[in-house]
C-alpha atoms as a PDB file:
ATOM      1  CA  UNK A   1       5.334 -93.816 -12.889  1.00  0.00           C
ATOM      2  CA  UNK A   2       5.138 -97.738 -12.112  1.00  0.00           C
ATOM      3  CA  UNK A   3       5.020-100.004 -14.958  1.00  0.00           C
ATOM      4  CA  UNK A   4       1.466-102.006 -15.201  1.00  0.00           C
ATOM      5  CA  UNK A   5       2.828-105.684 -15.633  1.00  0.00           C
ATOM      6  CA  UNK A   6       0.662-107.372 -19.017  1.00  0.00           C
ATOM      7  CA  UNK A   7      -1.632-109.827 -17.440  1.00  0.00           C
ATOM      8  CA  UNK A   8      -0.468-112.321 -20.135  1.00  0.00           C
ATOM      9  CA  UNK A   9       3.044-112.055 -18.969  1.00  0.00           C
ATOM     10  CA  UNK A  10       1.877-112.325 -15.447  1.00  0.00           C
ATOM     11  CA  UNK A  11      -0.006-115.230 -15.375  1.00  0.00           C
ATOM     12  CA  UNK A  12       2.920-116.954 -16.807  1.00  0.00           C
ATOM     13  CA  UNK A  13       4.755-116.002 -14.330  1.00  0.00           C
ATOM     14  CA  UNK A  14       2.338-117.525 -12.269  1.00  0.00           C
ATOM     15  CA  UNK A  15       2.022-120.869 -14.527  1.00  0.00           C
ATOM     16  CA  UNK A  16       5.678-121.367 -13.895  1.00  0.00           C
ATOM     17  CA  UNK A  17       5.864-120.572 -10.262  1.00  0.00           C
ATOM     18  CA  UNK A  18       3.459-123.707  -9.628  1.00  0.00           C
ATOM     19  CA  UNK A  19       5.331-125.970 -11.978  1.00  0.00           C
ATOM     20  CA  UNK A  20       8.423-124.946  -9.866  1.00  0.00           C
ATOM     21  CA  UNK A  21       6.862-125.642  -6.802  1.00  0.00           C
ATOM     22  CA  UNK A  22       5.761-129.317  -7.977  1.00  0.00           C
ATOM     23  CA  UNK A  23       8.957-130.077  -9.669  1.00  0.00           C
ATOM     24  CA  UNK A  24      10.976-130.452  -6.519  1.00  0.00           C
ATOM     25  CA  UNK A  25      14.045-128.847  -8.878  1.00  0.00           C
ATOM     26  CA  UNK A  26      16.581-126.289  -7.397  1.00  0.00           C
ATOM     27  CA  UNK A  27      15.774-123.103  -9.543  1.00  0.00           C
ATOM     28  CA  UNK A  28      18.607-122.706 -11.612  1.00  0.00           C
ATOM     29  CA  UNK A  29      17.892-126.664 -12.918  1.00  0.00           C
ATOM     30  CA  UNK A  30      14.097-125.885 -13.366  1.00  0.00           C
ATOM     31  CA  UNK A  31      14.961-122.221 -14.767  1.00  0.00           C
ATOM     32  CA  UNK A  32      17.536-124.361 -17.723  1.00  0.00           C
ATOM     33  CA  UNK A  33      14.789-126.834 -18.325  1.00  0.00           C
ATOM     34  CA  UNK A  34      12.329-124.133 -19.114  1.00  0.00           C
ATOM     35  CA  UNK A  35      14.668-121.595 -21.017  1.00  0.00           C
ATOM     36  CA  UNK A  36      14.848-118.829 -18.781  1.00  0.00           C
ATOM     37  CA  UNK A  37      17.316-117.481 -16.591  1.00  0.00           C
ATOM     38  CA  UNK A  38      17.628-117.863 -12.781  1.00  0.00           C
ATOM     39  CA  UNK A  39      17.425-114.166 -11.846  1.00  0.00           C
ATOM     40  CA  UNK A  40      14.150-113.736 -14.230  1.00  0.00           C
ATOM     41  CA  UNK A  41      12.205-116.339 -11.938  1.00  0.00           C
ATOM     42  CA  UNK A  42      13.771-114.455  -8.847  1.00  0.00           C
ATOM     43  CA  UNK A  43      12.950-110.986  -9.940  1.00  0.00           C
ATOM     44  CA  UNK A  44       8.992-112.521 -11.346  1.00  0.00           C
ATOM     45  CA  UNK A  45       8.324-114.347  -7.649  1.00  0.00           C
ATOM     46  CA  UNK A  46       9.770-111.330  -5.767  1.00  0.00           C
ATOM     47  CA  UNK A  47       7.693-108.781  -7.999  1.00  0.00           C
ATOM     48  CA  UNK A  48       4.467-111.280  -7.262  1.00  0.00           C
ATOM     49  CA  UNK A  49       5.600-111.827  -3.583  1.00  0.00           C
ATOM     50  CA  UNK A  50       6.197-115.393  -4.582  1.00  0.00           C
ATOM     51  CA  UNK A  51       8.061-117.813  -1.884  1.00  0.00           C
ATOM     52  CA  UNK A  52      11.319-119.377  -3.285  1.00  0.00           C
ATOM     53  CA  UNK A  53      11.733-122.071  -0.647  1.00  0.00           C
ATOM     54  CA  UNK A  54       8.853-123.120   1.853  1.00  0.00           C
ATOM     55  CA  UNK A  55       9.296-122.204   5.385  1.00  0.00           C
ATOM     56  CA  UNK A  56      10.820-124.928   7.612  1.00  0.00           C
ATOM     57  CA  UNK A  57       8.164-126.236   9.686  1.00  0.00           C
ATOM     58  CA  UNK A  58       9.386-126.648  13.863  1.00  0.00           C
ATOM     59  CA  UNK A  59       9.626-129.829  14.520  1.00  0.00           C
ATOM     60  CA  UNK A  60       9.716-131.608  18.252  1.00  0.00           C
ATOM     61  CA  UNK A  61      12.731-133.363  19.731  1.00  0.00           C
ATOM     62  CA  UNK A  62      12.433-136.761  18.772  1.00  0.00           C
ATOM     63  CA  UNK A  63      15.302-137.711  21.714  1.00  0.00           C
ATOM     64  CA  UNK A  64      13.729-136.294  24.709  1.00  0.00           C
ATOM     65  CA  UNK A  65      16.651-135.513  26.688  1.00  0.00           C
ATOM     66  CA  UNK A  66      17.371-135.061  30.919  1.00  0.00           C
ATOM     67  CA  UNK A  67      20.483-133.015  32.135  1.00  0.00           C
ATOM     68  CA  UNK A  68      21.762-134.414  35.630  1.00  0.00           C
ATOM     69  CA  UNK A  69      24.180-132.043  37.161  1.00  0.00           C
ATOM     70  CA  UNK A  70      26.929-133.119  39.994  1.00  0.00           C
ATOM     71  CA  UNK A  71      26.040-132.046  43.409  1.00  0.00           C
ATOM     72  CA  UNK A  72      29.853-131.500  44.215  1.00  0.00           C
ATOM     73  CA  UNK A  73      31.491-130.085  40.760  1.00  0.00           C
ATOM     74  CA  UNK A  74      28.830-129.007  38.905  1.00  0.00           C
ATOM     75  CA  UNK A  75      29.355-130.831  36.129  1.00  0.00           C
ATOM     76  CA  UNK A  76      25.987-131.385  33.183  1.00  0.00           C
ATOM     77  CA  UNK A  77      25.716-134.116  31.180  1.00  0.00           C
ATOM     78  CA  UNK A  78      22.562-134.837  29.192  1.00  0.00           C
ATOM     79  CA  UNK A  79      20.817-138.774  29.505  1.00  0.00           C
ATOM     80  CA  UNK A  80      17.929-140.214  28.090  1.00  0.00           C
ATOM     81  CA  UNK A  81      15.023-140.852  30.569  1.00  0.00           C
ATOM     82  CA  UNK A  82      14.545-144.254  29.868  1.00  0.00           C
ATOM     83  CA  UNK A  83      18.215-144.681  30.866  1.00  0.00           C
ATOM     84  CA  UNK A  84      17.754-142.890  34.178  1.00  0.00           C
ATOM     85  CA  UNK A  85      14.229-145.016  34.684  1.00  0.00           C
ATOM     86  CA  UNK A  86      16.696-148.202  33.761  1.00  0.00           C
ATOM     87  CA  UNK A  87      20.087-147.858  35.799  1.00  0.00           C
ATOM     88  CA  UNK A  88      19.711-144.566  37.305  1.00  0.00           C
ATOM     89  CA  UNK A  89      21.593-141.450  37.522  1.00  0.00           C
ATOM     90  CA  UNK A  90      25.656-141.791  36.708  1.00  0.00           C
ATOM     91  CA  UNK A  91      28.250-141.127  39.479  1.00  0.00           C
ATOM     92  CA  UNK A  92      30.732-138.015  38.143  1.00  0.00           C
ATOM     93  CA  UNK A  93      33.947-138.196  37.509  1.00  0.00           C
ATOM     94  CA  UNK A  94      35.001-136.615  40.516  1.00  0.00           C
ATOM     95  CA  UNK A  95      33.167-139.212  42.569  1.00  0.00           C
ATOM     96  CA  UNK A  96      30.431-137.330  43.517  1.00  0.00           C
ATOM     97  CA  UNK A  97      26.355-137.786  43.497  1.00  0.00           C
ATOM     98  CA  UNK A  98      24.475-136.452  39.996  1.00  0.00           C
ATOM     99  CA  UNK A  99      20.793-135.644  40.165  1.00  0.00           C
ATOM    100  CA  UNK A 100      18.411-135.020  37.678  1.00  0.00           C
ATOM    101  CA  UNK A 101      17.634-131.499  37.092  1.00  0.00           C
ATOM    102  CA  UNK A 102      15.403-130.339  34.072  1.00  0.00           C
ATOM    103  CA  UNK A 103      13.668-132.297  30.853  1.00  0.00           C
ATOM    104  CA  UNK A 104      13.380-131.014  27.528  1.00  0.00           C
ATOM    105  CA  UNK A 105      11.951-132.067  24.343  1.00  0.00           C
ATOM    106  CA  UNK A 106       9.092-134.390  23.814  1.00  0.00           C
ATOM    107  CA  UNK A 107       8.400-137.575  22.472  1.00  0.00           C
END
């Protein structure tokens, strides 16, 4: 038979969990500065379905990036377009022609 959690005890829980959040602490500092232990606040925000970090948001490629490939060898390498717009495409190592071939990222 499950255990009914006191509502007291709960909103605490719940008291403590938004002071967390705000403090910008790891939680084993913010656990010391309030008196309780680390695996108490992991064990309350699991049992309340509580996040312990935030997700990490996706963010876009700030250095939008092309890859020009050698015609002859094959070889990638990655430039930025306003390099390619400024002295064009690089000649390879093995002396032969590169070419732009995809873009990624935005900007």
């Amino acid at each position: 038979m499950a255990r009914i959690p006191n509502p007291e005890t709960k909103a605490r829980w719940i008291t403590l969990y938004a002071e967390y959040r705000n403090s910008g602490l790891s939680v084993n500092r913010f656990a010391a500065a309030k008196n309780v232990t680390p695996a108490a606040m992991y064990s309350w925000f699991k049992r309340l379905r509580l996040p312990t970090d935030p997700a990490p948001k996706p963010q876009a490629n700030p250095y939008p990036s092309v890859r020009v490939s050698c015609t002859e060898c094959g070889c990638n390498v990655r430039m930025a377009p306003k390099w390619i717009a400024k002295v064009g495409t690089p000649t390879c190592g093995c002396g032969g022609e590169m070419e732009v071939m995809q873009c990624t990222g935005s900007r």
